[in-house]
Protein backbone atom coordinates (compact mmCIF):
# COMPACT_ATOMS: atom_id res chain seq x y z
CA UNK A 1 84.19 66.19 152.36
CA UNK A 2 83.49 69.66 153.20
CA UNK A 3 79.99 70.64 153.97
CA UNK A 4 79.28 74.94 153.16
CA UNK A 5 76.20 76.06 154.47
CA UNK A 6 73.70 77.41 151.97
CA UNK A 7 70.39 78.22 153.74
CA UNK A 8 68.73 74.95 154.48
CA UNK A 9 70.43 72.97 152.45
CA UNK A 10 74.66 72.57 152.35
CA UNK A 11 76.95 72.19 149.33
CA UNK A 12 78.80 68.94 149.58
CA UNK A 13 82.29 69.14 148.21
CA UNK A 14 84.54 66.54 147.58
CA UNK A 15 88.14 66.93 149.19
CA UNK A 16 89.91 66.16 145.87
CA UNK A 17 87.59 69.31 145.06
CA UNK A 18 89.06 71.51 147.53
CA UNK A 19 92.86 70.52 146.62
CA UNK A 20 91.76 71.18 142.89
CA UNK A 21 91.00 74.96 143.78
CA UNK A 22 94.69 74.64 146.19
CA UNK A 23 96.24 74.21 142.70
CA UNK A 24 94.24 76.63 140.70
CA UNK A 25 95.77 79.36 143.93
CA UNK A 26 99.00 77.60 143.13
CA UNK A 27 99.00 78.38 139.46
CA UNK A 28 97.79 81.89 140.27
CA UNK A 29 100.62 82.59 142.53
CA UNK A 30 102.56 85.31 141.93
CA UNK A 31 106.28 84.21 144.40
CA UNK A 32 108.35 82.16 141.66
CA UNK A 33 108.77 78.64 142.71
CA UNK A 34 110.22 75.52 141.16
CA UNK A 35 109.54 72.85 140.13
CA UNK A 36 106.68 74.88 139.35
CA UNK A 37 105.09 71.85 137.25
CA UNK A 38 105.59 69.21 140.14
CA UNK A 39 104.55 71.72 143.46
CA UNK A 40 101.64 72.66 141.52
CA UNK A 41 100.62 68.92 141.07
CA UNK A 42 101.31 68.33 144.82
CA UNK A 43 98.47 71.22 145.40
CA UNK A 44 96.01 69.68 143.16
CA UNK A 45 96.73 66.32 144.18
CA UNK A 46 97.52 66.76 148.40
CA UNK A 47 93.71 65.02 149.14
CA UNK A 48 93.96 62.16 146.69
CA UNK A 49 93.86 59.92 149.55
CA UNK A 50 90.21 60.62 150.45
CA UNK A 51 88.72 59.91 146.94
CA UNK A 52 87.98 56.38 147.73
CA UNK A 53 86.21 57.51 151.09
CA UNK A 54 84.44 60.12 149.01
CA UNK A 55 82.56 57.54 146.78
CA UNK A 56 81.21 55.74 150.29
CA UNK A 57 81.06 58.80 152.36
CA UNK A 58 79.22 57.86 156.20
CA UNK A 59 76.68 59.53 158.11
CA UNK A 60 76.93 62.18 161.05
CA UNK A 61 73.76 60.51 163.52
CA UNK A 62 73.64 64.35 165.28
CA UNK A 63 73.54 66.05 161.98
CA UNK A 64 72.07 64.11 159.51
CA UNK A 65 74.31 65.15 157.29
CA UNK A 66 77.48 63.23 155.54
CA UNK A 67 80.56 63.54 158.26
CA UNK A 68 83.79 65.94 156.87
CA UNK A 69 86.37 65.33 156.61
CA UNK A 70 87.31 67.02 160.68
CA UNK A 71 84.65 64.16 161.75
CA UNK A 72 86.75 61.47 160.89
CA UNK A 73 87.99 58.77 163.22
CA UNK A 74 91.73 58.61 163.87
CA UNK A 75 91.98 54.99 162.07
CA UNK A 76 90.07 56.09 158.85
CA UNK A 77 92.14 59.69 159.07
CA UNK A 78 95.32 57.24 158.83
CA UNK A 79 94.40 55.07 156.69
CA UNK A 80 93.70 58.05 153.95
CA UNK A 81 96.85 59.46 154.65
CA UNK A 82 98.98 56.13 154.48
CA UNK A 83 97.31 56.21 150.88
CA UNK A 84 98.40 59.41 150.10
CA UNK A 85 101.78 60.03 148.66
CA UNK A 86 101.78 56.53 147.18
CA UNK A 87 98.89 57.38 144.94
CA UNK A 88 100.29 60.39 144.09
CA UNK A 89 104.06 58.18 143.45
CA UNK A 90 103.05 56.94 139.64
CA UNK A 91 102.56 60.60 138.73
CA UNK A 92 105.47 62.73 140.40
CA UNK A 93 108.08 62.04 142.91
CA UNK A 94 108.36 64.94 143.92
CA UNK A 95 104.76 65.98 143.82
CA UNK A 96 104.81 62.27 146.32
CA UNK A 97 107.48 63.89 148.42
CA UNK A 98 105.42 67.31 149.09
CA UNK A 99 102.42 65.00 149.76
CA UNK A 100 104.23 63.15 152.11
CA UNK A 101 105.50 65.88 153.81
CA UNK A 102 102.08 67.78 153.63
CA UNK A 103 100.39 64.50 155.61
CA UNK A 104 103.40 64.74 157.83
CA UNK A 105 102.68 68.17 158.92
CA UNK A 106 99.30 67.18 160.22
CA UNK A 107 100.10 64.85 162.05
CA UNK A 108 103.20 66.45 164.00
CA UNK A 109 99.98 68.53 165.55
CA UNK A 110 98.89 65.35 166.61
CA UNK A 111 99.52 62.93 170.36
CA UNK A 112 102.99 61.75 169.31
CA UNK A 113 102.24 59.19 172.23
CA UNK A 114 99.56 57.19 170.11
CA UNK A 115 101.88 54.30 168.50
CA UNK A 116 99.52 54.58 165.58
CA UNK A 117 100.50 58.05 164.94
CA UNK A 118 104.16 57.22 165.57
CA UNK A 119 104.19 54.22 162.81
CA UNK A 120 102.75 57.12 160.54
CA UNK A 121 105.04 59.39 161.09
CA UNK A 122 108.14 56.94 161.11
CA UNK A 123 106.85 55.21 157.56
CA UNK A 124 106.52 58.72 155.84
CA UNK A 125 110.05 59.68 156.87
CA UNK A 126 111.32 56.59 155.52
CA UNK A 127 109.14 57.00 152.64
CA UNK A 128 110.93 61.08 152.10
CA UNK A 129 114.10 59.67 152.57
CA UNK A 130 113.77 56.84 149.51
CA UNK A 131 112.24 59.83 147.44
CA UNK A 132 114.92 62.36 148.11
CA UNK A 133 117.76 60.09 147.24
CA UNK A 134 116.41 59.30 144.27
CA UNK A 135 115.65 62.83 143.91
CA UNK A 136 119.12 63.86 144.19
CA UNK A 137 120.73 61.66 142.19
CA UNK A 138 118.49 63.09 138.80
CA UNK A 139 120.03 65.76 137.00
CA UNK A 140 116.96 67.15 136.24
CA UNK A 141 115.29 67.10 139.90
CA UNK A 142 118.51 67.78 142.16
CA UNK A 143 118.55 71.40 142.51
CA UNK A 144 115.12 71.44 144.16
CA UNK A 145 115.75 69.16 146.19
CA UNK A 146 117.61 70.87 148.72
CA UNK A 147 116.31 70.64 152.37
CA UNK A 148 115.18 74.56 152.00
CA UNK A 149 113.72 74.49 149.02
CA UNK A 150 111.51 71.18 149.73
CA UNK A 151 110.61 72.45 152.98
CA UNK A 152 109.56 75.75 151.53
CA UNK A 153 107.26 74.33 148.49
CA UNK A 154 105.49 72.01 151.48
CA UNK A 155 104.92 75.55 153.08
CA UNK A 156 103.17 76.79 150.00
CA UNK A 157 101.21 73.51 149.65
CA UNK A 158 100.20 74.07 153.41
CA UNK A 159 99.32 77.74 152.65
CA UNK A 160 97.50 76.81 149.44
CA UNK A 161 95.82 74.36 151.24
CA UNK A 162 94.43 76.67 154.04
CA UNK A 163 93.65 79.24 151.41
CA UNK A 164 91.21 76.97 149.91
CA UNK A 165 89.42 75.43 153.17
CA UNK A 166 89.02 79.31 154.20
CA UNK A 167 87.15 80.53 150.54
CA UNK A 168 84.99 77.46 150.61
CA UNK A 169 84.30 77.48 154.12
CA UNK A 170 84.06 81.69 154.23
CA UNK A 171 86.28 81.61 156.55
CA UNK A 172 86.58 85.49 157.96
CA UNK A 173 90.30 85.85 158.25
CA UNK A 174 92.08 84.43 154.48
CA UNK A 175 95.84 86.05 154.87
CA UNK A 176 95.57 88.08 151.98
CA UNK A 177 97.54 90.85 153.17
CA UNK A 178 99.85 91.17 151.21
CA UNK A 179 98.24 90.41 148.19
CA UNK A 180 99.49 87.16 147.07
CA UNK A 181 98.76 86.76 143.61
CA UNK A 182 100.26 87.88 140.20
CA UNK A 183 97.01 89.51 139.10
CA UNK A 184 94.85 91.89 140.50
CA UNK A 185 91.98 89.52 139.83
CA UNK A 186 91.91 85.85 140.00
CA UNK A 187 88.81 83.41 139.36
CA UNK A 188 88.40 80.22 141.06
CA UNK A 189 85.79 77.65 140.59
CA UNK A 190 84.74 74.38 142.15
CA UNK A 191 81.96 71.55 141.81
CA UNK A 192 79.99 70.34 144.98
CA UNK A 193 76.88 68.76 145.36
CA UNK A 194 73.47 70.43 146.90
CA UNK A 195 71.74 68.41 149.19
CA UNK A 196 68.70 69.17 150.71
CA UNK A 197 67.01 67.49 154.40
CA UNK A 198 68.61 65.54 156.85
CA UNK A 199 68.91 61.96 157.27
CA UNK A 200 69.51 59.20 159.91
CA UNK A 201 69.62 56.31 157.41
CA UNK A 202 73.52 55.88 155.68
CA UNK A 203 72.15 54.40 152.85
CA UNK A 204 69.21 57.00 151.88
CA UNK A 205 71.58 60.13 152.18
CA UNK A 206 74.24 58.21 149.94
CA UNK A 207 71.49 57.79 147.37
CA UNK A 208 69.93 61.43 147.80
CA UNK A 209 73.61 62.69 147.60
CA UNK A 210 74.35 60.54 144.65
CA UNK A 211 70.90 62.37 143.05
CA UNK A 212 71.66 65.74 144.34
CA UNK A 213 72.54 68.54 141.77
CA UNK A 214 75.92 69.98 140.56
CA UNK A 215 76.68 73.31 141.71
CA UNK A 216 79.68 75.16 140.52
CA UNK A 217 80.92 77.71 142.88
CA UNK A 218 82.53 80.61 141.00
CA UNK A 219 84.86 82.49 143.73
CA UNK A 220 86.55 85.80 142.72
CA UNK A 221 89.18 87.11 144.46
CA UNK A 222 90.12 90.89 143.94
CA UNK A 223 93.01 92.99 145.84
């Protein structure tokens, strides 16, 4: 969850939220990339772990407010991530692969020395290494399969993916020089939640959260 400030109150957003605006920047992308279909389902799809922890979300005691997702403990961070790529699996391989690779890449910023974080890392390479053979051996999905060219579409999903956090979280510096996208203009938009007061009881801010209004943020972009 991501938590944007709007005057007293914040606007709650769900992480599958954030990685649905990642794949609207995908789509509005002007560099060519392929499998266009599949990397831009990885985008959209890169947080699909956290939707369970979404529906349950648990309470900051210093902020009253629901924890994000950078307040999460290493064990529930994991066990998100473990989730990822195979939920992601039934829809895409390769979309799977880029998620894999995407949790990967988190986690090689992490202490290598936790064993936790080792058994992470070592299942997701074994997981990549399943995908890409049957990757290669399609017809259809071998040419992008190549070590370059999957390493470079889990650099745009990693790009996409910091584009997004930076809008909703108005971040100052976005990397839009140069400008990135095909048009001159693009239009995002994305559905949080406004919730108003603090809380140090779980259950009442799950229920005032589950009560609070939609908001749709409408973000324009413009070179």
């Amino acid at each position: 969850m991501l938590l944007r400030p709007d005057g007293d109150d914040v606007i709650a957003i769900g992480q599958p939220a954030h990685a649905w605006l990642s794949g609207q920047l995908a789509r509005a992308w002007r560099e060519p990339f392929e499998p266009w279909e599949e990397v831009c389902l990885a985008a959209e799809q890169h947080d699909v772990g956290m939707a369970a922890w979404e529906r349950r979300p648990t309470l900051n005691q210093q902020t009253g407010l629901p924890r994000s997702f950078m307040e999460l403990t290493l064990d529930e961070h994991l066990e998100i991530w473990w989730s990822a790529a195979p939920l992601v699996l039934p829809q895409s391989r390769y979309a799977a692969l880029l998620v894999s690779m995407h949790g990967t890449a988190l986690y090689e910023r992490r202490n290598r020395d936790d064993a936790r974080v080792r058994a992470f890392l070592d299942g997701q390479a074994e997981l990549r290494a399943r995908l890409l053979e049957t990757l290669r051996a399609d017809p259809r999905t071998a040419p992008f399969a190549a070590d370059e060219i999957v390493r470079r579409n889990q650099q745009l999903v990693w790009r996409w993916d910091s584009l997004s956090l930076g809008l909703l979280l108005e971040w100052e510096q976005l990397g839009l020089d140069p400008w990135p996208f095909r048009e001159d203009r693009v239009s995002l938009r994305c559905e949080g939640r406004r919730l108003s007061g603090r809380f140090d009881d779980e259950e009442a801010m799950r229920a005032a959260l589950d009560a609070a209004p939609w908001v749709t943020l409408e973000l324009d972009l413009a070179r």
